[in-house]
PDB file of N, CA and C in Angstrom:
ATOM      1  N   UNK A   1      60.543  63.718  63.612  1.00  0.00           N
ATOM      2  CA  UNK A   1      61.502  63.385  62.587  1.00  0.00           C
ATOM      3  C   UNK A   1      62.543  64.484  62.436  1.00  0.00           C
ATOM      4  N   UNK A   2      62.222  65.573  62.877  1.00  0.00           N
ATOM      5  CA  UNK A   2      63.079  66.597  62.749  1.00  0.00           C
ATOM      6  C   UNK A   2      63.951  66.881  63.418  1.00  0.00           C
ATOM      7  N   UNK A   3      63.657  66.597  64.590  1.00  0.00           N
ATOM      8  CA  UNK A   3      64.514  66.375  66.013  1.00  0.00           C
ATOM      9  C   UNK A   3      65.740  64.986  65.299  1.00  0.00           C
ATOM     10  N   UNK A   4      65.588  64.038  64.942  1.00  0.00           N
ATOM     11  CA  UNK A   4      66.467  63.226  64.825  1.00  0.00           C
ATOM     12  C   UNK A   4      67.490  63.445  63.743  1.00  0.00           C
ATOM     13  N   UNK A   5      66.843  64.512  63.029  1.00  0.00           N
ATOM     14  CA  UNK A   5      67.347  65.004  61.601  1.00  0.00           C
ATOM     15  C   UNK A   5      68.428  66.294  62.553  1.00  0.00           C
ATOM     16  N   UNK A   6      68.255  67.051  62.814  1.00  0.00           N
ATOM     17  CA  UNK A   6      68.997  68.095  63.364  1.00  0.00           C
ATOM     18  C   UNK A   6      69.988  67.287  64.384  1.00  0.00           C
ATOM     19  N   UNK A   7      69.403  66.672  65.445  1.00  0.00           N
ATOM     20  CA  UNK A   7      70.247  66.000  66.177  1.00  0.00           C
ATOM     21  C   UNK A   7      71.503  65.305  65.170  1.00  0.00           C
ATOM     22  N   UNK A   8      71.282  64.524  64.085  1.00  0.00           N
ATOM     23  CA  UNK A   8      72.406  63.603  63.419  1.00  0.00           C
ATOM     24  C   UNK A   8      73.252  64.841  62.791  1.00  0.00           C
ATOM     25  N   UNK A   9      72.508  66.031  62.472  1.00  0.00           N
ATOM     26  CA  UNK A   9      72.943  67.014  61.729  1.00  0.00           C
ATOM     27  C   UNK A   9      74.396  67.668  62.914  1.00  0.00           C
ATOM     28  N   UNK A  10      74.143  67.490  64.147  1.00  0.00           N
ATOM     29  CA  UNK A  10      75.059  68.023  64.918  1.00  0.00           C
ATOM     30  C   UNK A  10      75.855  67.014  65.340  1.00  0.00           C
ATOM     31  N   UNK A  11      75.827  65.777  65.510  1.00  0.00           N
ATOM     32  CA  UNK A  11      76.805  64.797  65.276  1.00  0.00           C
ATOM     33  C   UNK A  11      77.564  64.724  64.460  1.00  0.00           C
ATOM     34  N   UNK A  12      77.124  64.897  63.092  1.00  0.00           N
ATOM     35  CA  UNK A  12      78.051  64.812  62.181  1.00  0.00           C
ATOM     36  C   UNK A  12      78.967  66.251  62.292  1.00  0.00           C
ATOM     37  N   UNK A  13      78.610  67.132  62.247  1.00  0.00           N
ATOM     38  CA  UNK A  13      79.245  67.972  62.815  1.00  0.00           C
ATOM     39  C   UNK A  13      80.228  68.293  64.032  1.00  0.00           C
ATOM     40  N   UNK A  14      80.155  67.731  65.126  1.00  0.00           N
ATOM     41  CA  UNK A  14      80.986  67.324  66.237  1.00  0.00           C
ATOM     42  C   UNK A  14      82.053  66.548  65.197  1.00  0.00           C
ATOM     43  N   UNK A  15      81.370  65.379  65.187  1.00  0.00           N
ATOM     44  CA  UNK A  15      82.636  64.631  64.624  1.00  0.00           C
ATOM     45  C   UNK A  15      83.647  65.059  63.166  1.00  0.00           C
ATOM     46  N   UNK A  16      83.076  66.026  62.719  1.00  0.00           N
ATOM     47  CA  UNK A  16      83.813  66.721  61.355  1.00  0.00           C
ATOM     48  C   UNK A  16      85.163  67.664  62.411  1.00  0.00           C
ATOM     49  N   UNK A  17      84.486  68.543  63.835  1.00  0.00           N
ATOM     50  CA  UNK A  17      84.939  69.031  64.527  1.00  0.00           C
ATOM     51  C   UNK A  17      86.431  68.263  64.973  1.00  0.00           C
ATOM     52  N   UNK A  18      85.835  66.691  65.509  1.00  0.00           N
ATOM     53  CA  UNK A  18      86.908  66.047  65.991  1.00  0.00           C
ATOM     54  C   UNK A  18      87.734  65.463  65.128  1.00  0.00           C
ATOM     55  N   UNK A  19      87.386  64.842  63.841  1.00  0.00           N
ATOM     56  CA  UNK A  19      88.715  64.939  63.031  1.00  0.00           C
ATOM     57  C   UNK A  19      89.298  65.816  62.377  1.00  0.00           C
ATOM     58  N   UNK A  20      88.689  67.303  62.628  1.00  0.00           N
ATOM     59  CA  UNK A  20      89.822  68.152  61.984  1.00  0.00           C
ATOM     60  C   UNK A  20      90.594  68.732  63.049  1.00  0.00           C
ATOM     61  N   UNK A  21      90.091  68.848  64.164  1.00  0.00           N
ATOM     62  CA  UNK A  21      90.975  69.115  65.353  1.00  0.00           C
ATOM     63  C   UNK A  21      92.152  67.983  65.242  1.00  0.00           C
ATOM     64  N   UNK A  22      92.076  66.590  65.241  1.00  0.00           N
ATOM     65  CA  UNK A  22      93.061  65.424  65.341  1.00  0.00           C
ATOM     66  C   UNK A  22      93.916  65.652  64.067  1.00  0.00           C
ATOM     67  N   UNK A  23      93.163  66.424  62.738  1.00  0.00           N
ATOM     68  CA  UNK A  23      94.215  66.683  61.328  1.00  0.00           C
ATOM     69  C   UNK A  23      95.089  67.641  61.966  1.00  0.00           C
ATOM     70  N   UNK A  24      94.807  68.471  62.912  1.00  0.00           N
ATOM     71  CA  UNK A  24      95.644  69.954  63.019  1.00  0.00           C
ATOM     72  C   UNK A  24      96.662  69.656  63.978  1.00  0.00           C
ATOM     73  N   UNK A  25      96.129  68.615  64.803  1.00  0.00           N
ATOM     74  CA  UNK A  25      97.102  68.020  66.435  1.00  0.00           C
ATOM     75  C   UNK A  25      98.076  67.005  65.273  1.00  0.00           C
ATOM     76  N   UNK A  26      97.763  66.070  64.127  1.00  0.00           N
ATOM     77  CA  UNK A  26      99.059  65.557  63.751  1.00  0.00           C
ATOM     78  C   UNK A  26      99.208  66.266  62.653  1.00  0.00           C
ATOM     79  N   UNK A  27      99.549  67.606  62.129  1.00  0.00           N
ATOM     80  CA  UNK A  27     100.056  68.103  61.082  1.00  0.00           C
ATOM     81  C   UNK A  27     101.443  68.320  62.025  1.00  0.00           C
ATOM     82  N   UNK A  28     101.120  68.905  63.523  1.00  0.00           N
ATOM     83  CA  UNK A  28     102.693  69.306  64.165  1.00  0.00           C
ATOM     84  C   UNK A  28     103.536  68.523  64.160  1.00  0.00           C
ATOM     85  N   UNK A  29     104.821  68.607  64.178  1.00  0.00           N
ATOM     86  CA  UNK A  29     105.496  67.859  63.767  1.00  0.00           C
ATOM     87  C   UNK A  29     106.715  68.701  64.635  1.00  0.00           C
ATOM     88  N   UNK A  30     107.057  67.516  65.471  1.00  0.00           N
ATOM     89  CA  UNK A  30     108.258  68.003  66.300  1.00  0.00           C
ATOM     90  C   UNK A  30     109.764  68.469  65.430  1.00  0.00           C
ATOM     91  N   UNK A  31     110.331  69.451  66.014  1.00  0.00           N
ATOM     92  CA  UNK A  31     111.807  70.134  65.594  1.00  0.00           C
ATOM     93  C   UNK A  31     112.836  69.987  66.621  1.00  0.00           C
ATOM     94  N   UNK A  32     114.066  70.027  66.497  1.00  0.00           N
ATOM     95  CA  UNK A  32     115.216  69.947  67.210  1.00  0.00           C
ATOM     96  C   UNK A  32     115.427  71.645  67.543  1.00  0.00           C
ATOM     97  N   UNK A  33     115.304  71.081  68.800  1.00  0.00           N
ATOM     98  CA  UNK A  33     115.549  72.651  69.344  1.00  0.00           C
ATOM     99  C   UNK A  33     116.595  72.441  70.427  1.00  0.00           C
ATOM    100  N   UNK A  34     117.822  73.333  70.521  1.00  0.00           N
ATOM    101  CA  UNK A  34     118.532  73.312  71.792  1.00  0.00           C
ATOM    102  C   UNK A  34     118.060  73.725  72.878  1.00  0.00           C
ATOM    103  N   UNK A  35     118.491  73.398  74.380  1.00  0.00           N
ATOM    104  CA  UNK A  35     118.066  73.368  75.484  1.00  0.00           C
ATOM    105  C   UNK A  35     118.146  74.910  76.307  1.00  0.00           C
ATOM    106  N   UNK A  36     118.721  75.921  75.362  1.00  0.00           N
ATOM    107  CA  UNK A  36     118.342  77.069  75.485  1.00  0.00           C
ATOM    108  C   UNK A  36     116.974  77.937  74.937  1.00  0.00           C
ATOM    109  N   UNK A  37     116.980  76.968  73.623  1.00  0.00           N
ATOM    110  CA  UNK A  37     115.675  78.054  73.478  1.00  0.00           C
ATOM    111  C   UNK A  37     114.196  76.788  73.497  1.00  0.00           C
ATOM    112  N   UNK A  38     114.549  75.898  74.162  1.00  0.00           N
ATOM    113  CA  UNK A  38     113.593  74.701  74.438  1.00  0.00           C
ATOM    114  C   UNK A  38     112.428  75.677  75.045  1.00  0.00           C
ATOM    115  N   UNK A  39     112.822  76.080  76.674  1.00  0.00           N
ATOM    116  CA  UNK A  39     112.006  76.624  77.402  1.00  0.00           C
ATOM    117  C   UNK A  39     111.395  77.729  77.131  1.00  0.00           C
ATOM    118  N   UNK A  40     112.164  78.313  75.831  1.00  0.00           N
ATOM    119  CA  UNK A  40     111.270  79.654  75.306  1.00  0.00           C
ATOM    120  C   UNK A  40     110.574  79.276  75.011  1.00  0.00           C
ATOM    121  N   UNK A  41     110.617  78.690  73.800  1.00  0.00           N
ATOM    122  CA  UNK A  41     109.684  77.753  72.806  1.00  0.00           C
ATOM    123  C   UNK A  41     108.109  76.957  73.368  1.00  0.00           C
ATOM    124  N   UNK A  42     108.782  76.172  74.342  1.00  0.00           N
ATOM    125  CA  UNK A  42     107.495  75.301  75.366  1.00  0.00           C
ATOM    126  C   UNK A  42     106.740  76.958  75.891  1.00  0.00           C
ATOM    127  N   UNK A  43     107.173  78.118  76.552  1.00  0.00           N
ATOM    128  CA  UNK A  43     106.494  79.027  76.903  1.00  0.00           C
ATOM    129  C   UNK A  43     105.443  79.735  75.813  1.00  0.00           C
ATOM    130  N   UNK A  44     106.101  79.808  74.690  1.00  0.00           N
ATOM    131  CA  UNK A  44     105.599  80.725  73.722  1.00  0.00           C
ATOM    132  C   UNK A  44     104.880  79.781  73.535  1.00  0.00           C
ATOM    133  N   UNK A  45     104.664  78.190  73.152  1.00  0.00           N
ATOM    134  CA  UNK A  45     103.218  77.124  72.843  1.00  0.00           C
ATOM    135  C   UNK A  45     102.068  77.972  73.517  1.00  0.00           C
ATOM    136  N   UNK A  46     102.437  77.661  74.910  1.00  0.00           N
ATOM    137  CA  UNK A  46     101.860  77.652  76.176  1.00  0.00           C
ATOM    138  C   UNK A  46     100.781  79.319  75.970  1.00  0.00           C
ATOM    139  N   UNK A  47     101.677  80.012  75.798  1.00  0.00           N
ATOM    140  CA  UNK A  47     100.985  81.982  75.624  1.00  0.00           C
ATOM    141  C   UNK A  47     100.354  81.413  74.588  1.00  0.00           C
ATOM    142  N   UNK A  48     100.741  80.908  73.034  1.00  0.00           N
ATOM    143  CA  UNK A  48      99.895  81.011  72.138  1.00  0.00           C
ATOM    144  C   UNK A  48      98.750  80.074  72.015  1.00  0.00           C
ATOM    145  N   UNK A  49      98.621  79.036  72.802  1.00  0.00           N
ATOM    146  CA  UNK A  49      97.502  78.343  73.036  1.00  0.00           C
ATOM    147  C   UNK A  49      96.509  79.149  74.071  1.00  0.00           C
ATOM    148  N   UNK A  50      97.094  79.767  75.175  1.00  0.00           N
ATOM    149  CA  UNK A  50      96.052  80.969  75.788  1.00  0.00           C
ATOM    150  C   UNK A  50      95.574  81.899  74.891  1.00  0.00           C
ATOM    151  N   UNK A  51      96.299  82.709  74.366  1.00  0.00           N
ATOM    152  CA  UNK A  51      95.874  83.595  73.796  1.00  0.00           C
ATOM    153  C   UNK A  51      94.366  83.140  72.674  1.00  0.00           C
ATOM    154  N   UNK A  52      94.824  81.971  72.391  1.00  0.00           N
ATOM    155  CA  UNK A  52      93.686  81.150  71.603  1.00  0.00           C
ATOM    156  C   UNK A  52      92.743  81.045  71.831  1.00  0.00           C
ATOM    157  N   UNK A  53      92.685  80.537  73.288  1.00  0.00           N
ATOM    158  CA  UNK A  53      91.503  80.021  74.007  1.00  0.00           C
ATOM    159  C   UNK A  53      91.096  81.421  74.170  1.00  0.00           C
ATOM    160  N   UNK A  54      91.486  82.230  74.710  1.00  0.00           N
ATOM    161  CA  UNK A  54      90.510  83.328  75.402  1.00  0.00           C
ATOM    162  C   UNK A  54      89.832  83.888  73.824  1.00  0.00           C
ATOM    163  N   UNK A  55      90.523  84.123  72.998  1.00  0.00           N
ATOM    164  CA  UNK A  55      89.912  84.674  71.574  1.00  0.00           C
ATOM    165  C   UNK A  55      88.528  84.019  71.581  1.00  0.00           C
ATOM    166  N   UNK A  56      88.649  82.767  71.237  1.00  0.00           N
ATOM    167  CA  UNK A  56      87.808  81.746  71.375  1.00  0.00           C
ATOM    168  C   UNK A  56      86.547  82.207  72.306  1.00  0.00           C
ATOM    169  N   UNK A  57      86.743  81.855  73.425  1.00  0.00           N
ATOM    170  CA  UNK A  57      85.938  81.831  74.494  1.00  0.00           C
ATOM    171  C   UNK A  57      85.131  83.983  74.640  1.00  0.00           C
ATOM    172  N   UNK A  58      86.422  84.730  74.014  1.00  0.00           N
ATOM    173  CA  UNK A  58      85.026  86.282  73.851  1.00  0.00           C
ATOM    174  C   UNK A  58      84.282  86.110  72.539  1.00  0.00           C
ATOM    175  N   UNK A  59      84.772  85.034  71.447  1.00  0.00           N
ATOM    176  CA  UNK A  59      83.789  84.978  70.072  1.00  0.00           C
ATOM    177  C   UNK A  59      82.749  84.294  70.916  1.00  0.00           C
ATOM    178  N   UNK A  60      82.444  83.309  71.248  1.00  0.00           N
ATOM    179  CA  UNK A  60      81.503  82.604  72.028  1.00  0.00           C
ATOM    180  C   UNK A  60      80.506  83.093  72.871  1.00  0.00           C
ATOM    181  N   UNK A  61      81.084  84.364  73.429  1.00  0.00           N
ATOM    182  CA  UNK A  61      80.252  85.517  74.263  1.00  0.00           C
ATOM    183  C   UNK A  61      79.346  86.245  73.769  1.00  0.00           C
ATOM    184  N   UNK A  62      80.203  86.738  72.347  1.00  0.00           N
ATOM    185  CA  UNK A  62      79.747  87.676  71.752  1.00  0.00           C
ATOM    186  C   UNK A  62      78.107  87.058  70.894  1.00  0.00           C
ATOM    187  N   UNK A  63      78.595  85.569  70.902  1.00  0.00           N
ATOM    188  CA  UNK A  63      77.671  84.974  69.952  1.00  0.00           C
ATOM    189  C   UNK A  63      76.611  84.960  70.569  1.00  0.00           C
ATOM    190  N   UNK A  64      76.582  84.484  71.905  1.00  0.00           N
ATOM    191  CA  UNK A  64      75.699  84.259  72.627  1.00  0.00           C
ATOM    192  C   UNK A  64      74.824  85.344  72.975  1.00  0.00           C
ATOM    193  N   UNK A  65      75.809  86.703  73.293  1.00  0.00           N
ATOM    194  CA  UNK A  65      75.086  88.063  73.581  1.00  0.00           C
ATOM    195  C   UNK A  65      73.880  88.283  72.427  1.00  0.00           C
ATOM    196  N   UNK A  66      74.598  87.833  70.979  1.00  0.00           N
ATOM    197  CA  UNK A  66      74.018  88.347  69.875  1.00  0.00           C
ATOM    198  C   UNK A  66      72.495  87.796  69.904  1.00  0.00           C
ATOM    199  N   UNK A  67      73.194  86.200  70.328  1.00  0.00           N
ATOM    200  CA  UNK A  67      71.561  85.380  70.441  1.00  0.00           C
ATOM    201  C   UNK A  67      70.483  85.799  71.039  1.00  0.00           C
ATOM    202  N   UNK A  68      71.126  86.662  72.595  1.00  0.00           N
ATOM    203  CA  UNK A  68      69.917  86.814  73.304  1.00  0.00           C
ATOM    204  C   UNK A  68      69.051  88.395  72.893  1.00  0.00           C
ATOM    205  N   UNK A  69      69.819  88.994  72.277  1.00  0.00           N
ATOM    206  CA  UNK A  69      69.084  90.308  71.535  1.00  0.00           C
ATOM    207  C   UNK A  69      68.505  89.451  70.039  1.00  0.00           C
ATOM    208  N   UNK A  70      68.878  88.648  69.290  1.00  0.00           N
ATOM    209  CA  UNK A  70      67.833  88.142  68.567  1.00  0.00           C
ATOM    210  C   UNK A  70      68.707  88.086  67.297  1.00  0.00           C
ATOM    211  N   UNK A  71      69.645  88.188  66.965  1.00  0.00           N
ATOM    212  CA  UNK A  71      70.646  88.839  65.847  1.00  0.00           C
ATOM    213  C   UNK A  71      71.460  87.691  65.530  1.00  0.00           C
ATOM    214  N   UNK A  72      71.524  86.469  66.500  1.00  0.00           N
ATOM    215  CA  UNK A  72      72.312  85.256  65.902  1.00  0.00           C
ATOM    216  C   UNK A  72      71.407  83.933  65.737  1.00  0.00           C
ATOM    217  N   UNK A  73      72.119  82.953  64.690  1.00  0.00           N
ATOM    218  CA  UNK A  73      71.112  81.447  64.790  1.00  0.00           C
ATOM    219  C   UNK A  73      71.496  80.840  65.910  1.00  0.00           C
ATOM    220  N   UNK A  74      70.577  80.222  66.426  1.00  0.00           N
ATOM    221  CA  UNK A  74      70.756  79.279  67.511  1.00  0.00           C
ATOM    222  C   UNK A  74      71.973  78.583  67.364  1.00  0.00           C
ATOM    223  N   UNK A  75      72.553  77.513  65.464  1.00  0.00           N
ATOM    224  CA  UNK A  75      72.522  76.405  65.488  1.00  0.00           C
ATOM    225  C   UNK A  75      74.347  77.078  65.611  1.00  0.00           C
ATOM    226  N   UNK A  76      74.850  78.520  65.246  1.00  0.00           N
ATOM    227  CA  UNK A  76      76.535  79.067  65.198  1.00  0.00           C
ATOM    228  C   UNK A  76      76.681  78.969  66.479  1.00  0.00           C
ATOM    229  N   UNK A  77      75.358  79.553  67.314  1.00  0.00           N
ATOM    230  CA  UNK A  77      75.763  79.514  68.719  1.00  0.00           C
ATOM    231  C   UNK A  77      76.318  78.361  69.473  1.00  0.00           C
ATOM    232  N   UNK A  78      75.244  77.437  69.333  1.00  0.00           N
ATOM    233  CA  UNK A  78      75.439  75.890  69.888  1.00  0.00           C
ATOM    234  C   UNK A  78      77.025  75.266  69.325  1.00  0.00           C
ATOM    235  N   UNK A  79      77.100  75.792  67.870  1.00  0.00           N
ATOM    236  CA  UNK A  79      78.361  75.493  67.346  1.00  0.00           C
ATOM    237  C   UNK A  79      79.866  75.953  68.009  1.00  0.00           C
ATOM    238  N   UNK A  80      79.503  76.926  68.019  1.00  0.00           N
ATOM    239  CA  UNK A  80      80.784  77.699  69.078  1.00  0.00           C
ATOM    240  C   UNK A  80      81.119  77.620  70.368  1.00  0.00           C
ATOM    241  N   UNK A  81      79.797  77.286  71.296  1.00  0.00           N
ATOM    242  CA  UNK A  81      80.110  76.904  72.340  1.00  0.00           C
ATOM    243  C   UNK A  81      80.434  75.442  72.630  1.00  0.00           C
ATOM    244  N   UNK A  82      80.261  74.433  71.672  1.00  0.00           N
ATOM    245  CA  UNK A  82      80.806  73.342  71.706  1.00  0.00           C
ATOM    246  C   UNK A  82      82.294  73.394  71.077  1.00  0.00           C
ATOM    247  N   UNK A  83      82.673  74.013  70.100  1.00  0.00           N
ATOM    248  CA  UNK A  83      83.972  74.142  69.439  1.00  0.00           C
ATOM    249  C   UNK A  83      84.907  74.779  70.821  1.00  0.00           C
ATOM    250  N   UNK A  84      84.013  75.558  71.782  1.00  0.00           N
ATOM    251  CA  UNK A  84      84.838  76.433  72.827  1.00  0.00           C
ATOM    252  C   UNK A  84      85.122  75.278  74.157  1.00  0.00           C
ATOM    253  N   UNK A  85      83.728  74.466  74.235  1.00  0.00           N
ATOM    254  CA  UNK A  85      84.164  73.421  75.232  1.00  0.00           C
ATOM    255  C   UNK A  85      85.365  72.347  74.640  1.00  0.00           C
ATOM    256  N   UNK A  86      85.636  72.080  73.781  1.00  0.00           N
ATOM    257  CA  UNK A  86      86.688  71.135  73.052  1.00  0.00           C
ATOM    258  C   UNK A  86      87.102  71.603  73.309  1.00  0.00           C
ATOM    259  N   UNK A  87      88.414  72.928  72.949  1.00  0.00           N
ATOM    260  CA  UNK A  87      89.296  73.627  72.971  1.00  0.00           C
ATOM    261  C   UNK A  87      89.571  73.932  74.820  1.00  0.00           C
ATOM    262  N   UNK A  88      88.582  74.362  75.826  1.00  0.00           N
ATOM    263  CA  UNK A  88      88.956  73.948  77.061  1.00  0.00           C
ATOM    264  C   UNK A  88      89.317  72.275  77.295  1.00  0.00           C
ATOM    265  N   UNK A  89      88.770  71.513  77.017  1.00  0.00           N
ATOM    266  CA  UNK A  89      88.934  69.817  77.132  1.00  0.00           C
ATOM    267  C   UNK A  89      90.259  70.160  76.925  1.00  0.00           C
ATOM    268  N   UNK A  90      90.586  70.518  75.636  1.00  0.00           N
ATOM    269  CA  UNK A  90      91.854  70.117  75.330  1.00  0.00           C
ATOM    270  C   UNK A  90      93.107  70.824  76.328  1.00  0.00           C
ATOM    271  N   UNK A  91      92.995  71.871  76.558  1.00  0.00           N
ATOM    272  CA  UNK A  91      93.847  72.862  77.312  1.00  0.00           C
ATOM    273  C   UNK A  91      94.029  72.032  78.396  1.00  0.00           C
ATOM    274  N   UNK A  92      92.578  71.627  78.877  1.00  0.00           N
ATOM    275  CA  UNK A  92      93.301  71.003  80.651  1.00  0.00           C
ATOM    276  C   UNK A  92      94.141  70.062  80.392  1.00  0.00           C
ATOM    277  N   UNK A  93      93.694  69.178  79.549  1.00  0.00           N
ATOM    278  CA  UNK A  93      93.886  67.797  79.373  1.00  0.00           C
ATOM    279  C   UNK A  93      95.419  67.830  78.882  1.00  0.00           C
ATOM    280  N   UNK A  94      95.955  68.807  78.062  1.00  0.00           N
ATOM    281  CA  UNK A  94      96.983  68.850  78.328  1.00  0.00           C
ATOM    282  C   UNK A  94      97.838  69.950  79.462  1.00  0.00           C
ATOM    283  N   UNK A  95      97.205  70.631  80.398  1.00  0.00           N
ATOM    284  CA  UNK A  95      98.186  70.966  81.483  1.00  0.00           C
ATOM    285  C   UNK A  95      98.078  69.912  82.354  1.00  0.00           C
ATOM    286  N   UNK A  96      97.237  68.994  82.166  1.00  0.00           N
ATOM    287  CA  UNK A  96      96.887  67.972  83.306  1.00  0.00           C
ATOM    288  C   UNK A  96      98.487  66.906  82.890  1.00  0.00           C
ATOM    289  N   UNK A  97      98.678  66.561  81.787  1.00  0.00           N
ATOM    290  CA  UNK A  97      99.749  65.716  81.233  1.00  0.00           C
ATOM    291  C   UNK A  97     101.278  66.363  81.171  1.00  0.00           C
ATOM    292  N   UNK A  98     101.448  67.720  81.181  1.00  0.00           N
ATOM    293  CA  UNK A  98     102.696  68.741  81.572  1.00  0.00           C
ATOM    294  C   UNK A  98     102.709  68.566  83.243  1.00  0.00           C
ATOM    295  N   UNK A  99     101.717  68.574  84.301  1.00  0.00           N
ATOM    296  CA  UNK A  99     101.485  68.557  85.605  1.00  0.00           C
ATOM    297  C   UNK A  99     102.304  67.040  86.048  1.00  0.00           C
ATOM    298  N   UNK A 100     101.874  65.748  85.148  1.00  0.00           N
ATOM    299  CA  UNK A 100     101.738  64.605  86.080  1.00  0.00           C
ATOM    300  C   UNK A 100     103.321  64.288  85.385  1.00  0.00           C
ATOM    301  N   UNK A 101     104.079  64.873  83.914  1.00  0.00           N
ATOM    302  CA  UNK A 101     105.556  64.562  83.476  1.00  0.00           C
ATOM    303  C   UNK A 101     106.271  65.569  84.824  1.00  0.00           C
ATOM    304  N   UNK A 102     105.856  66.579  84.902  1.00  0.00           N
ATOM    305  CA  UNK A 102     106.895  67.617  86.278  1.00  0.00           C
ATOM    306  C   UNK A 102     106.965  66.482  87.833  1.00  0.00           C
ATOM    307  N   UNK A 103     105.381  66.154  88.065  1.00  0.00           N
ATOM    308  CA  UNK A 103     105.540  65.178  88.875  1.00  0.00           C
ATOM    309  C   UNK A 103     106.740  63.920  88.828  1.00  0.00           C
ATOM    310  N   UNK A 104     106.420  63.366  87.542  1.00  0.00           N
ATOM    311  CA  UNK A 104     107.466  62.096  87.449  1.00  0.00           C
ATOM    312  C   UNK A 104     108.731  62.555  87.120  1.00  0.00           C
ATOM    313  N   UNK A 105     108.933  63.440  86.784  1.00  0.00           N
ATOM    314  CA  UNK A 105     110.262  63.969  86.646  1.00  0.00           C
ATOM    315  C   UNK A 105     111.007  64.644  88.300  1.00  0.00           C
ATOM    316  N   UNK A 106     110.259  65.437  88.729  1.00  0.00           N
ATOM    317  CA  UNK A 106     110.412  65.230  90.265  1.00  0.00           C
ATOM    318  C   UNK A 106     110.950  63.572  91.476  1.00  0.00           C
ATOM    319  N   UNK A 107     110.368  63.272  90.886  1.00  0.00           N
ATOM    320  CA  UNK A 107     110.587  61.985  91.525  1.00  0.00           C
ATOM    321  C   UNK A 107     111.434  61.082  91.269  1.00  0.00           C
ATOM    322  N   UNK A 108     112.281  61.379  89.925  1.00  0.00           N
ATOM    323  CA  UNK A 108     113.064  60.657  89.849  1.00  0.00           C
ATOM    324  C   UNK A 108     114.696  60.745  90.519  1.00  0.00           C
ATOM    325  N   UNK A 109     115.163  59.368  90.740  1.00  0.00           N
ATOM    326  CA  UNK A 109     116.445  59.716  91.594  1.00  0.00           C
ATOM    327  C   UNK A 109     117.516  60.494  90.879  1.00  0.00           C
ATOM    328  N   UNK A 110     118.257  61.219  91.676  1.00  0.00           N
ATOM    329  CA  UNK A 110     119.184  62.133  91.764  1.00  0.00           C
ATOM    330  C   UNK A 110     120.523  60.846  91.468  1.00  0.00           C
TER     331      UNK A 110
END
């Protein structure tokens, strides 16, 4: 019974995960930017979503290190490294969609 109790306990949790990630993806709200400082702008996303992820991904390390000397709960750990796999999902998933617009934009006639 406990197993099904903890298990729902981390579902609900994932999914608290995934709609506040989807609150934070539509709070942005596109701006008019000229075509000079467009490409800054798209760069600086780009650095500040890395810089994110890697933050991310040494808290996750650290958690884990902590776990295996005995000093963290299992359940922050499991938490973080799933909050850290989302946050990769998301990264590819969008260089994968910047990759396949350069493609179609490539291809279109001159």
């Amino acid at each position: 019974m406990q197993i099904s109790a903890t298990a729902s306990g981390a579902y609900g949790a994932a999914q608290g995960l995934k709609n506040s990630t989807m609150q934070e993806l539509s709070a942005l709200k596109p701006t008019k930017v000229d075509s000079a400082s467009a490409s800054q702008g798209f760069g600086q996303l780009v650095d500040a979503a890395l810089v994110k992820m890697e933050n991310q991904v040494v808290a996750t390390d650290k958690q884990a290190v902590s776990l295996a000397k005995g000093e963290a709960d299992i359940v922050d750990v499991v938490t973080a490294v799933a909050e850290t796999e989302l946050a990769l999902e998301t990264l590819v998933s969008v260089r994968d969609r910047v990759v396949t617009a350069y493609e179609e934009i490539m291809r279109m006639p001159i």
